[in-house]
PDB file of N, CA and C in Angstrom:
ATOM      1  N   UNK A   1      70.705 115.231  33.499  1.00  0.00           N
ATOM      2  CA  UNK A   1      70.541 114.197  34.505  1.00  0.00           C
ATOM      3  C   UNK A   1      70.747 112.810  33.906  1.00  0.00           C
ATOM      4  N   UNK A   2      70.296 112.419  32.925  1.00  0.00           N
ATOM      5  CA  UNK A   2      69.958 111.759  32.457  1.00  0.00           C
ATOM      6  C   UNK A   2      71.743 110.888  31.668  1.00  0.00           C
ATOM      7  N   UNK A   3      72.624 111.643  31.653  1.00  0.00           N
ATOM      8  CA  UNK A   3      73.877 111.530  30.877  1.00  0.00           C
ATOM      9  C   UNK A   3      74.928 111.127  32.636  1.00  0.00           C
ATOM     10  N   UNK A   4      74.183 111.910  33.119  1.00  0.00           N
ATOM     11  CA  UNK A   4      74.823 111.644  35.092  1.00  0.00           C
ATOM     12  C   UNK A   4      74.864 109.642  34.790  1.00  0.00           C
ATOM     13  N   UNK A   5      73.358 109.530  35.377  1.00  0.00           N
ATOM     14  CA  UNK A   5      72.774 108.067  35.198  1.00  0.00           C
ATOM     15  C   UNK A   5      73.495 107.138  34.264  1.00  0.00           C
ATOM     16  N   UNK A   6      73.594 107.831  32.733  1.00  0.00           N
ATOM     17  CA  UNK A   6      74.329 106.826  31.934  1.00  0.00           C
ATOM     18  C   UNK A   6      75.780 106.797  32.066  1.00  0.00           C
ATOM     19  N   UNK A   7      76.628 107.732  32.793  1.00  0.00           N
ATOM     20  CA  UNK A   7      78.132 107.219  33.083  1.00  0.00           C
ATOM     21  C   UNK A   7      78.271 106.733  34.403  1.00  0.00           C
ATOM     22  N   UNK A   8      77.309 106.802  35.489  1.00  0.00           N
ATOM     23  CA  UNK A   8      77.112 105.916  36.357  1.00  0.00           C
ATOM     24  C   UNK A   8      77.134 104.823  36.147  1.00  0.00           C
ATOM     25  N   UNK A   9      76.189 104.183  35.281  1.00  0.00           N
ATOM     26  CA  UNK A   9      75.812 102.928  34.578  1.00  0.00           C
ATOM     27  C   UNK A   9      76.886 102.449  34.157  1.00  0.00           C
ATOM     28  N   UNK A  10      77.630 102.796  33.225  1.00  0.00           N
ATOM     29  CA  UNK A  10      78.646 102.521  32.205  1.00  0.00           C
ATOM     30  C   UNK A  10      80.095 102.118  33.142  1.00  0.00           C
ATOM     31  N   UNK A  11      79.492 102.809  34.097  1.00  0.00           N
ATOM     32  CA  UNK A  11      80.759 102.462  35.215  1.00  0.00           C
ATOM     33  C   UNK A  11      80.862 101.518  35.629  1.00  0.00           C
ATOM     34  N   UNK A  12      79.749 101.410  36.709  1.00  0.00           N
ATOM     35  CA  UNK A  12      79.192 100.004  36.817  1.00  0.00           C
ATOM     36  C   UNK A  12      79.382  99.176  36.674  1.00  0.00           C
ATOM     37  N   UNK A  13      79.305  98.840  35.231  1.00  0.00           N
ATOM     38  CA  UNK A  13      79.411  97.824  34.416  1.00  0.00           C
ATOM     39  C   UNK A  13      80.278  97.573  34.279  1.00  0.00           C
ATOM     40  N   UNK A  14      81.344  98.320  33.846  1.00  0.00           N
ATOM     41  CA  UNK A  14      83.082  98.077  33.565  1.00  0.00           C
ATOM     42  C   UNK A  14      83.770  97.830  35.066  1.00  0.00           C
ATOM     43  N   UNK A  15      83.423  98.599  35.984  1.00  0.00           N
ATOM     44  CA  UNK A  15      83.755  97.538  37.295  1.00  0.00           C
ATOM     45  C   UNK A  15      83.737  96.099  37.571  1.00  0.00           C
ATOM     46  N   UNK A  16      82.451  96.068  37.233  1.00  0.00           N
ATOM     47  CA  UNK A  16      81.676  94.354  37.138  1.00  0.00           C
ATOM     48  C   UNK A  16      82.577  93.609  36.091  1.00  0.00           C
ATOM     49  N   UNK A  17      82.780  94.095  35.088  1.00  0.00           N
ATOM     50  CA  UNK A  17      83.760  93.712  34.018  1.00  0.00           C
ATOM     51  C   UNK A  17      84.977  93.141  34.395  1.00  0.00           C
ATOM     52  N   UNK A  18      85.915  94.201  35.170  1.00  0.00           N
ATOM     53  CA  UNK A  18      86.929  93.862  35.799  1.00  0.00           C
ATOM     54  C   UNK A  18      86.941  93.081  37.059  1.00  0.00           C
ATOM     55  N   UNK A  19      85.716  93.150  37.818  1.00  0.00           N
ATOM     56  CA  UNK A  19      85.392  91.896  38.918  1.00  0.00           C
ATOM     57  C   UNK A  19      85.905  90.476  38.409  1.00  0.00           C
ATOM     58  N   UNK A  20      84.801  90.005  37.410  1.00  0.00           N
ATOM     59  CA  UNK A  20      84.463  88.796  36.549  1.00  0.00           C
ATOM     60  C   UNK A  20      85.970  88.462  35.989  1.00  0.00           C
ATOM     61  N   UNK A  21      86.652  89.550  35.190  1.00  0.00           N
ATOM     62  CA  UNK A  21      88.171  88.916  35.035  1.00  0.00           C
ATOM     63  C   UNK A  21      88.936  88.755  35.781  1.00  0.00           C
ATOM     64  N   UNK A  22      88.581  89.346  37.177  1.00  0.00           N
ATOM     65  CA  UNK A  22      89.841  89.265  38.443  1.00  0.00           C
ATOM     66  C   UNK A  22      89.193  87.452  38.674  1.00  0.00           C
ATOM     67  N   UNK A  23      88.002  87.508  39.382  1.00  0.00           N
ATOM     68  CA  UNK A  23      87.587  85.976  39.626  1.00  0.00           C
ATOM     69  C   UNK A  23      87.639  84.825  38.624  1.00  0.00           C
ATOM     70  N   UNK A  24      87.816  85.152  37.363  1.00  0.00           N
ATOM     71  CA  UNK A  24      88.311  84.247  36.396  1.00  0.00           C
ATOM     72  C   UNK A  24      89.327  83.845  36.721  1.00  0.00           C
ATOM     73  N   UNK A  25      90.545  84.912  36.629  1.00  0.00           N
ATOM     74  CA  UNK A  25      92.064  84.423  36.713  1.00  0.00           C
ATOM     75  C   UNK A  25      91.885  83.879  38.070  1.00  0.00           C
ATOM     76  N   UNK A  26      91.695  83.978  38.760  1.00  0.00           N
ATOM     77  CA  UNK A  26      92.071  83.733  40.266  1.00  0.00           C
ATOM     78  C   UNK A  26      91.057  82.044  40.872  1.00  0.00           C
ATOM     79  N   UNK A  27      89.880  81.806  39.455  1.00  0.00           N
ATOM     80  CA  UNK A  27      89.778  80.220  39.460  1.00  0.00           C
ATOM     81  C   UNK A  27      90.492  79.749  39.022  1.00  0.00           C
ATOM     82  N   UNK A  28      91.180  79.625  38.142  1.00  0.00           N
ATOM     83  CA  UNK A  28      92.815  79.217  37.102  1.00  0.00           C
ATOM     84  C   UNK A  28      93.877  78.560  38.299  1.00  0.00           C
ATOM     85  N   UNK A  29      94.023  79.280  39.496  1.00  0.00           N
ATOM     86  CA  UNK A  29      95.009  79.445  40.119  1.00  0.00           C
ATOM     87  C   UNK A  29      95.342  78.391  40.804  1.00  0.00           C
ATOM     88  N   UNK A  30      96.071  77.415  40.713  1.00  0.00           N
ATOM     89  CA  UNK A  30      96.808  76.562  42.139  1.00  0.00           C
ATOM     90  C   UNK A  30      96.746  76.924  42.978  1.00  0.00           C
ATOM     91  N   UNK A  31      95.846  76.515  44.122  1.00  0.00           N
ATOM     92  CA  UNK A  31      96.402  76.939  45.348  1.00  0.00           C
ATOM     93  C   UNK A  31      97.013  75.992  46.121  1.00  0.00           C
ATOM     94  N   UNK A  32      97.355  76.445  47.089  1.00  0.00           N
ATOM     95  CA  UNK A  32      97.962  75.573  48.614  1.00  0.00           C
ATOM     96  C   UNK A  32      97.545  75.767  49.533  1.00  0.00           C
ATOM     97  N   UNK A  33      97.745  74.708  50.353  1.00  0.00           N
ATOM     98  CA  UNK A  33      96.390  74.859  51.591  1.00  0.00           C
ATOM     99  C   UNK A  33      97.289  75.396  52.513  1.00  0.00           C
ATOM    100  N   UNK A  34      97.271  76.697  53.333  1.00  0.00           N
ATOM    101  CA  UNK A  34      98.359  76.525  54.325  1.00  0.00           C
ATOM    102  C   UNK A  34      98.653  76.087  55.271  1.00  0.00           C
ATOM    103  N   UNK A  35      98.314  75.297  55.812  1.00  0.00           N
ATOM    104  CA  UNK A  35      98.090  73.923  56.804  1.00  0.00           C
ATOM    105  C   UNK A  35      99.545  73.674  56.269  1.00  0.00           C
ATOM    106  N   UNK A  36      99.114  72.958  55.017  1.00  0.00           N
ATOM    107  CA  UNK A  36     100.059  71.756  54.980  1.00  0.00           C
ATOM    108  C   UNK A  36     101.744  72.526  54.484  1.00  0.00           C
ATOM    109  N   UNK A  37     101.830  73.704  53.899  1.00  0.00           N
ATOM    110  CA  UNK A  37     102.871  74.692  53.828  1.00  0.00           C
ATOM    111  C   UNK A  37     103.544  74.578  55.362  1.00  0.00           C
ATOM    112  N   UNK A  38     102.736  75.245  56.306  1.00  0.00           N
ATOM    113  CA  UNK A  38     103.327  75.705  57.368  1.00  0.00           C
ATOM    114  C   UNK A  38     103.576  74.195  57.901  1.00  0.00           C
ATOM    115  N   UNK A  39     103.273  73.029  58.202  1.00  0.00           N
ATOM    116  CA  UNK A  39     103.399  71.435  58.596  1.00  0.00           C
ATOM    117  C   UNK A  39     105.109  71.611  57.396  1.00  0.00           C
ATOM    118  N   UNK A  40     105.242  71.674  56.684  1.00  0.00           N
ATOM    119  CA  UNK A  40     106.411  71.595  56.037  1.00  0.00           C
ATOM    120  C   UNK A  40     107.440  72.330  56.678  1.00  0.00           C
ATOM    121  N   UNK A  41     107.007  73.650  56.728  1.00  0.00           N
ATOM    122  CA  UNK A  41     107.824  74.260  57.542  1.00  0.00           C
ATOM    123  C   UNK A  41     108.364  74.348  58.810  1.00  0.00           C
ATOM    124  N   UNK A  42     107.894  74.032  59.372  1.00  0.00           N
ATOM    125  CA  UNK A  42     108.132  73.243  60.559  1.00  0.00           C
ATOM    126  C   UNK A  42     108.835  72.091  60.986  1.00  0.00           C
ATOM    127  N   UNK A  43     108.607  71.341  59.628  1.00  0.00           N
ATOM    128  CA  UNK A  43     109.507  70.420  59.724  1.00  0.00           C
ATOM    129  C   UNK A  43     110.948  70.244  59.148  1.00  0.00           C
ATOM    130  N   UNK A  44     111.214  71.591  58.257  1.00  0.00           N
ATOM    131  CA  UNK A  44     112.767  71.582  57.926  1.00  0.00           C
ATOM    132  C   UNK A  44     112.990  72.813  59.088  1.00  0.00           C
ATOM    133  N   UNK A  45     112.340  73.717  60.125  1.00  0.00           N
ATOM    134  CA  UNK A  45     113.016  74.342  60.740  1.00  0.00           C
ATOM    135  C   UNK A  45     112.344  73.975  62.400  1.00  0.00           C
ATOM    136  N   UNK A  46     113.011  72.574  62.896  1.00  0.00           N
ATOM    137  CA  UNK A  46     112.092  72.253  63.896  1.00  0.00           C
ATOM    138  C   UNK A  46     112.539  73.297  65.147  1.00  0.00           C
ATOM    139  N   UNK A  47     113.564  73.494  65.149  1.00  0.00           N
ATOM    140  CA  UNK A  47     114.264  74.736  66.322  1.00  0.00           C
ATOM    141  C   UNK A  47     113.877  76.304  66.620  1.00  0.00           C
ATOM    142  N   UNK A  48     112.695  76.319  65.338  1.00  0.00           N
ATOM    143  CA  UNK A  48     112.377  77.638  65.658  1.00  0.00           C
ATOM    144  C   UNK A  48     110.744  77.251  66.661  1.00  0.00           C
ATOM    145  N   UNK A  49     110.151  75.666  66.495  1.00  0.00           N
ATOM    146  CA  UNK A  49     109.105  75.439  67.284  1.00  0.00           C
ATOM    147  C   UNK A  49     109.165  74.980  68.143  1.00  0.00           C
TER     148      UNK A  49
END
């Protein structure tokens, strides 16, 4: 039972692991607001609005 619990655990953890590096990289990241994307777009294709 007791070996169940500890690769449960171990799992866990290395999930959480890979959480924390996904939300790392993904504070790093430039974003764009898409407001102002789609306001662009719109304005080099005014015939499709």
């Amino acid at each position: 039972m007791k070996d169940g619990i500890a690769n449960n655990s171990t799992a866990s953890i290395s999930q959480a692991r890979k959480a924390v590096e996904q939300l790392k990289m993904e504070a790093c990241m430039d974003r764009i607001k898409i407001i102002c994307e789609t306001l662009k777009l719109m304005d080099m294709n005014p015939e499709l609005y």
